[in-house]
C-alpha atoms as a PDB file:
ATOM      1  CA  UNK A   1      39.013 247.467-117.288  1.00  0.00           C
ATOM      2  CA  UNK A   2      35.312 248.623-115.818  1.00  0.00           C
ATOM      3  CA  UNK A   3      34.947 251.210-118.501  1.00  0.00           C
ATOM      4  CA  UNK A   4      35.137 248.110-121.099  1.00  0.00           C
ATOM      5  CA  UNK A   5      33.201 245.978-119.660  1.00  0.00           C
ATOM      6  CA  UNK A   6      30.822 248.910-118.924  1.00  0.00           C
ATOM      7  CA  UNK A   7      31.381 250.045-123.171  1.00  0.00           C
ATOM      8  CA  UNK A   8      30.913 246.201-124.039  1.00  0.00           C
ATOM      9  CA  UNK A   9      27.440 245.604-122.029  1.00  0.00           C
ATOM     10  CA  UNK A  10      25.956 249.040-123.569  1.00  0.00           C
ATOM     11  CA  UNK A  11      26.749 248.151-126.879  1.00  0.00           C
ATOM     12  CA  UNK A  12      25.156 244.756-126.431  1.00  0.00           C
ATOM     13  CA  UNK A  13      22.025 246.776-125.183  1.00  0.00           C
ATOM     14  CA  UNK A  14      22.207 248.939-127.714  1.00  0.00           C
ATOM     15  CA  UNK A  15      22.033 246.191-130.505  1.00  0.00           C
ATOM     16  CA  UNK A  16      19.620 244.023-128.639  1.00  0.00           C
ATOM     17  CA  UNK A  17      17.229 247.084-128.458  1.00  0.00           C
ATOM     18  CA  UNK A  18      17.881 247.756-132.473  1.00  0.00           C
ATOM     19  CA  UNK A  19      17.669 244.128-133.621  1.00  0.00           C
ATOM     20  CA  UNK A  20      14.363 244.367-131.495  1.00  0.00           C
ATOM     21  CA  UNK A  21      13.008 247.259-132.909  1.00  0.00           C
ATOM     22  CA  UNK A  22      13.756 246.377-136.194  1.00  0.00           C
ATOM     23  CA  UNK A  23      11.981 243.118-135.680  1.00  0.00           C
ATOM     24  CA  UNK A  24       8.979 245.035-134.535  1.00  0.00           C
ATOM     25  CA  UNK A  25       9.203 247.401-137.507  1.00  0.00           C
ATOM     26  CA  UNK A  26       9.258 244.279-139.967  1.00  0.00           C
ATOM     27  CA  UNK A  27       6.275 242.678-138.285  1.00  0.00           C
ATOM     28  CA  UNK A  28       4.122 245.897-138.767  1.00  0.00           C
ATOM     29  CA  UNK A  29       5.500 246.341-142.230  1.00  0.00           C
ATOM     30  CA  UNK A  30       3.645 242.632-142.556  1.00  0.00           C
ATOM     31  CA  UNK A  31       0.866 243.230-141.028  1.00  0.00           C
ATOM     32  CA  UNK A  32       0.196 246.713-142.538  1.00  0.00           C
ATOM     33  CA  UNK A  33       1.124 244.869-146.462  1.00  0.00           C
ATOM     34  CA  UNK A  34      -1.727 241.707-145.174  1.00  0.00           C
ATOM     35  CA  UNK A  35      -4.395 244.270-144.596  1.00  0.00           C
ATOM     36  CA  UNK A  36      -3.699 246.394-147.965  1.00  0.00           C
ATOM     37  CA  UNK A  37      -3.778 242.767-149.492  1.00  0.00           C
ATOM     38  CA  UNK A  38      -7.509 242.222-147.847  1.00  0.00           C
ATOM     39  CA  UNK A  39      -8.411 245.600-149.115  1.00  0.00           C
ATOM     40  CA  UNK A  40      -7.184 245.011-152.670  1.00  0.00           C
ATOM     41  CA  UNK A  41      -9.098 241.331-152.375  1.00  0.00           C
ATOM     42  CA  UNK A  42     -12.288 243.039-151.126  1.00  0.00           C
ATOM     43  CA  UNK A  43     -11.823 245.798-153.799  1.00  0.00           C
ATOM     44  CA  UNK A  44     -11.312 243.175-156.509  1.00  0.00           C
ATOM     45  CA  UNK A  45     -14.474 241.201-155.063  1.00  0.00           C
ATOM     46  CA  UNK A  46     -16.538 244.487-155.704  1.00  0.00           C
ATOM     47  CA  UNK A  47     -15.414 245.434-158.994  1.00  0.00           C
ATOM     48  CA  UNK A  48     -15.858 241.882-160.305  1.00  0.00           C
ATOM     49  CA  UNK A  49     -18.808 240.781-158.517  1.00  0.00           C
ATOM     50  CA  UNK A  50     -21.485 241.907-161.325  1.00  0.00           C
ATOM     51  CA  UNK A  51     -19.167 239.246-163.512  1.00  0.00           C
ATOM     52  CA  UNK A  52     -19.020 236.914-161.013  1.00  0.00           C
ATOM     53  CA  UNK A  53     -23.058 236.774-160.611  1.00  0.00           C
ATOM     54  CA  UNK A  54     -23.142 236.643-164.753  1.00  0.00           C
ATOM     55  CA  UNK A  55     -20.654 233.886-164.759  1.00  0.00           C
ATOM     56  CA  UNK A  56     -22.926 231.642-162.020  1.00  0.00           C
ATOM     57  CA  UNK A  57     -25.998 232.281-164.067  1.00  0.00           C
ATOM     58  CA  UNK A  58     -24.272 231.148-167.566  1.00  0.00           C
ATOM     59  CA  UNK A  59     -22.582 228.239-166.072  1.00  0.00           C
ATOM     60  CA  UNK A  60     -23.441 224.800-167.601  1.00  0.00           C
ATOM     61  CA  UNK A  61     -22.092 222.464-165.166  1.00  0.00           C
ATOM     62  CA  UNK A  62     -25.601 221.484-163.172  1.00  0.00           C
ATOM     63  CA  UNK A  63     -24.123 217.968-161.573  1.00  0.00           C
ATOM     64  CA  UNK A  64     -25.568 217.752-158.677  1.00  0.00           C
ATOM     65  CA  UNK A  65     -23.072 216.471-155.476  1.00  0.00           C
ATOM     66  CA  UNK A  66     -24.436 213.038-155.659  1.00  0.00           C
ATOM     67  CA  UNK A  67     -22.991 213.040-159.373  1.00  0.00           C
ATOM     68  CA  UNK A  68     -19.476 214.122-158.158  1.00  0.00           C
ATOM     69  CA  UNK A  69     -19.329 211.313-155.853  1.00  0.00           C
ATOM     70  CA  UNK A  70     -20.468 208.759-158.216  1.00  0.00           C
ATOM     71  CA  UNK A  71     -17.590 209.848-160.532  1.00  0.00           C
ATOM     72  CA  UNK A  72     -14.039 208.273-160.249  1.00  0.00           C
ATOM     73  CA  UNK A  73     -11.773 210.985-161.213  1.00  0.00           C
ATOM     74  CA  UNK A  74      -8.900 208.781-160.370  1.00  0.00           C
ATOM     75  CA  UNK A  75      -9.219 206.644-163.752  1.00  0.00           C
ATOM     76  CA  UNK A  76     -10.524 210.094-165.869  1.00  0.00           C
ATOM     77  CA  UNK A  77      -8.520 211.551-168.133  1.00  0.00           C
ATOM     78  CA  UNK A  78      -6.925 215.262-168.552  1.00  0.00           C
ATOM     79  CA  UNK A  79     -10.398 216.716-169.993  1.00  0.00           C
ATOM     80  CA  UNK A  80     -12.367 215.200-167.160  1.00  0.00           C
ATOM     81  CA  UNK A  81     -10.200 216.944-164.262  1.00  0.00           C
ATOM     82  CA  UNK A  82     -10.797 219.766-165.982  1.00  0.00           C
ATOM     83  CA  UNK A  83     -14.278 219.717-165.977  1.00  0.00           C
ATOM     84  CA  UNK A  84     -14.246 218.653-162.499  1.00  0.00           C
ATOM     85  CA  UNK A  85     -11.928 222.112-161.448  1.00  0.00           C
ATOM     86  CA  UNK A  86     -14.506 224.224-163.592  1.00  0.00           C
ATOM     87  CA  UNK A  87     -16.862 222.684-161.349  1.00  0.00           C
ATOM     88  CA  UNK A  88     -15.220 223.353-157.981  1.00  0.00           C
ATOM     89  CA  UNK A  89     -14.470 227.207-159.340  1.00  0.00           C
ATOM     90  CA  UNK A  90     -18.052 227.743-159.716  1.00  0.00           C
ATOM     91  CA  UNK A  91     -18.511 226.363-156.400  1.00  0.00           C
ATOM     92  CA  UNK A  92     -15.797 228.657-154.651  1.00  0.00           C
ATOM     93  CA  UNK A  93     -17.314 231.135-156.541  1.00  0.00           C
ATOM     94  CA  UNK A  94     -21.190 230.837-155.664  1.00  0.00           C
ATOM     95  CA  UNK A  95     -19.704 230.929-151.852  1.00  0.00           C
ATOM     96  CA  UNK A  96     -17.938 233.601-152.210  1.00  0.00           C
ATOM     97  CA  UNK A  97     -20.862 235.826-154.495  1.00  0.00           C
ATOM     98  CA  UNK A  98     -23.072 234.492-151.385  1.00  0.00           C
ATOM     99  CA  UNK A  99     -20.410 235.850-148.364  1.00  0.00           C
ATOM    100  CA  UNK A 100     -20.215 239.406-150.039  1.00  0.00           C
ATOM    101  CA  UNK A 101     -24.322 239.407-150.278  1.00  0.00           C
ATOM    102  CA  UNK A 102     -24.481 238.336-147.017  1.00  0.00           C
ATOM    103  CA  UNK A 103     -21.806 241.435-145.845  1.00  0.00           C
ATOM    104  CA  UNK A 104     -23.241 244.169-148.370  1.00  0.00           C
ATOM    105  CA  UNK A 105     -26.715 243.034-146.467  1.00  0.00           C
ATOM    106  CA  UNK A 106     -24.881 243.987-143.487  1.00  0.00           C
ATOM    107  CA  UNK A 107     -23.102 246.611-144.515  1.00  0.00           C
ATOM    108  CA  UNK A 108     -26.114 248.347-145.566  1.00  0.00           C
ATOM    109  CA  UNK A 109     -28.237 247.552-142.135  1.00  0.00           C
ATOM    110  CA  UNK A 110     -25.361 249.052-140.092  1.00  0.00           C
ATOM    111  CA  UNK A 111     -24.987 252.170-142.318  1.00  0.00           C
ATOM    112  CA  UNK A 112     -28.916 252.530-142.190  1.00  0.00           C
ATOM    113  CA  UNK A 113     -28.857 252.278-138.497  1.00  0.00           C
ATOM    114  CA  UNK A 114     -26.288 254.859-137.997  1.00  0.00           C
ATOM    115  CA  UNK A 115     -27.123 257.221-140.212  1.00  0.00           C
ATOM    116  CA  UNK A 116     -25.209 257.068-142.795  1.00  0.00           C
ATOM    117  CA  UNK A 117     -26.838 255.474-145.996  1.00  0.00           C
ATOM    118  CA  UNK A 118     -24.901 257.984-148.068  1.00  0.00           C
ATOM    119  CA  UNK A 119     -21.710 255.246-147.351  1.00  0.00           C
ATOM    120  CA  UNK A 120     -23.301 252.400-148.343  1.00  0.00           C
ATOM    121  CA  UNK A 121     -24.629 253.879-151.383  1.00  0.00           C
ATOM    122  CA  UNK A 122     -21.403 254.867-152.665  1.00  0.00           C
ATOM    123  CA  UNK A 123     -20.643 251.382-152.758  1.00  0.00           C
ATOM    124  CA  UNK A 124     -23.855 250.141-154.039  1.00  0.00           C
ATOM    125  CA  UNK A 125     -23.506 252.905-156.818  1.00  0.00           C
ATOM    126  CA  UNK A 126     -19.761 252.506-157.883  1.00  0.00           C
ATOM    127  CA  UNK A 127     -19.992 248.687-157.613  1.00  0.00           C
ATOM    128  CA  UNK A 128     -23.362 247.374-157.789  1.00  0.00           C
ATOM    129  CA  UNK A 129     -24.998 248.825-160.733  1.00  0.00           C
ATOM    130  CA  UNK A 130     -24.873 247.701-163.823  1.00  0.00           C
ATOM    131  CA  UNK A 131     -25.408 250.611-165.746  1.00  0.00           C
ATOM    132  CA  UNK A 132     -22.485 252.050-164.247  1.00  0.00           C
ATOM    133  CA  UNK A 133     -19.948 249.230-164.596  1.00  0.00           C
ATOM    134  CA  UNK A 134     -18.494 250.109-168.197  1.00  0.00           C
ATOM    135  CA  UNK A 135     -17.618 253.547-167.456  1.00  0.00           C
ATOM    136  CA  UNK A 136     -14.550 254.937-166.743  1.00  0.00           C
ATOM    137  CA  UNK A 137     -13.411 254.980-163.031  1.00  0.00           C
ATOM    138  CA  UNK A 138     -13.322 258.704-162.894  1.00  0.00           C
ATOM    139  CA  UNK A 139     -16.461 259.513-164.324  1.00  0.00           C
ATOM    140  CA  UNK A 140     -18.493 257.134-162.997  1.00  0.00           C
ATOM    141  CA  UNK A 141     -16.999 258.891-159.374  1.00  0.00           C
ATOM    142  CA  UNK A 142     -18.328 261.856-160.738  1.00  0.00           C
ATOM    143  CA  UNK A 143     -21.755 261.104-161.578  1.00  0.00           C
ATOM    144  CA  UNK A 144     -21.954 259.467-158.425  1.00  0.00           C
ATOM    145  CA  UNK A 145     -20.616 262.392-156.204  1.00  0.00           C
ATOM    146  CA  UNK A 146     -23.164 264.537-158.437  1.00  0.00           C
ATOM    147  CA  UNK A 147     -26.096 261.965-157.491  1.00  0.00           C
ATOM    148  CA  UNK A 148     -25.423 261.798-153.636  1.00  0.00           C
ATOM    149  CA  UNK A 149     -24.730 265.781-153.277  1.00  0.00           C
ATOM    150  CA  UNK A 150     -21.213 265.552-152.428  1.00  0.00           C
ATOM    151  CA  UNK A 151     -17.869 266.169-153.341  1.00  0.00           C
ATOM    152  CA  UNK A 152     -15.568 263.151-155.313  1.00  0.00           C
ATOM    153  CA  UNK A 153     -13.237 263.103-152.333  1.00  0.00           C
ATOM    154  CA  UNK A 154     -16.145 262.108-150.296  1.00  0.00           C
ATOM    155  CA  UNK A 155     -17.316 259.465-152.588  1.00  0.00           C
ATOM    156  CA  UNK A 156     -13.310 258.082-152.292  1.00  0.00           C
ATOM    157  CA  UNK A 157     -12.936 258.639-148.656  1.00  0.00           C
ATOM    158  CA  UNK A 158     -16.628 257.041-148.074  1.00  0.00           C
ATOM    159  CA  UNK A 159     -15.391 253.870-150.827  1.00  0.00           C
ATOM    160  CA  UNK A 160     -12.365 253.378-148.675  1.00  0.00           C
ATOM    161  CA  UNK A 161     -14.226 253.290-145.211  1.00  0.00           C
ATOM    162  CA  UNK A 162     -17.247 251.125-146.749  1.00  0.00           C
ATOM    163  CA  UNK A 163     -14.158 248.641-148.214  1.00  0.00           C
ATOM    164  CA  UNK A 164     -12.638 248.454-144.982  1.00  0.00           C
ATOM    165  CA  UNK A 165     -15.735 247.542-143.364  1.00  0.00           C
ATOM    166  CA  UNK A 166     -16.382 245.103-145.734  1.00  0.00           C
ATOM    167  CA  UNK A 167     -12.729 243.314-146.212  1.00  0.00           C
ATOM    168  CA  UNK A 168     -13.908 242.715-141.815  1.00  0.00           C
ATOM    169  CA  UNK A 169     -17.115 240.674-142.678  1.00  0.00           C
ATOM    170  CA  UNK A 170     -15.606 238.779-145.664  1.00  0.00           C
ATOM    171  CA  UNK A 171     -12.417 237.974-144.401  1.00  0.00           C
ATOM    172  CA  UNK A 172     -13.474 238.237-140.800  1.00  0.00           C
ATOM    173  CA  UNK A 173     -10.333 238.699-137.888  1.00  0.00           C
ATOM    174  CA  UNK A 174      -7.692 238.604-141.020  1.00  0.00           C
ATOM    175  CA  UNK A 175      -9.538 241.819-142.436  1.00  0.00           C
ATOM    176  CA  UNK A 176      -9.004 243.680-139.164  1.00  0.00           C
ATOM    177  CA  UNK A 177      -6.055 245.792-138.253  1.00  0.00           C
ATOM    178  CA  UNK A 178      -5.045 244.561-135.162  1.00  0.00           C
ATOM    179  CA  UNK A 179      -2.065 246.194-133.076  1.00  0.00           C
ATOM    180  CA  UNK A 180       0.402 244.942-132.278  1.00  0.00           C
END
């Protein structure tokens, strides 16, 4: 009867330490599929921010805050919510153009200060200039691994790093990978 007992209490063990190693293995698989989220966002920031700037320079809506609070949206109709939620778009969106200034002002500082401009450049290069925007992803790698003196997997490994950096001082602790 000791052997069972002895059988029964390992196999409890056994599936306590599986259930919580599998429970561990689920909350990394979360974590790691939160920061390749940030890193997409940050990405997507970057390739649309040359649009977003356009759009906040060709938007129409100029009421000023006073003229929101004046307004009673309660007793407005369909078209006047709507108006109102193209205004507070181009509001999250002129915070949001101003956060990823602020961090590419940042970005650039720290890569000055350490050394490394080439990084920042890439960024500046594949994301910031207009000429470049239309191109095709590929080329426009190319050209720009041709302008800094360095091979295209730099320019992607250098991308990557200057993304990373970035998704931190957008999206702040949630852009970090923390361990856990």
């Amino acid at each position: 009867m000791g052997g069972k007992k002895f059988g029964t209490v390992n196999i409890q063990e056994i599936a306590l330490a599986a259930a919580v190693e599998a429970l561990k293995l689920q909350k990394d698989a979360e974590r790691d599929k939160a920061r390749k989220n940030r890193f997409h966002n940050t990405e997507l920031l970057l390739k649309k921010y040359l649009s977003l700037i356009k759009h906040l320079e060709l938007a129409q809506d100029k009421a000023s805050d006073e003229d929101l609070k004046e307004y009673n949206f309660e007793e407005s109709d369909m078209e006047d919510v709507t108006i109102y939620a193209i205004r507070r778009g181009r509001i999250r969106t002129l915070i949001m153009v101003m956060q990823v200034e602020i961090s590419l002002t940042e970005l650039r500082t720290k890569m000055i200060e350490k050394g490394q401009p080439e990084k920042y450049l890439v960024i500046d290069k594949l994301y910031l200039d207009p000429a470049k925007s239309l191109m095709p992803w590929t080329e426009r790698n190319r050209l720009v691994a041709a302008e800094l003196r360095c091979g295209e997997t730099s320019v992607w490994k250098w991308k990557n790093e200057m993304v990373e950096e970035l998704s931190v001082m957008i999206f702040g602790v949630d852009g970090m990978r923390l361990a856990p």
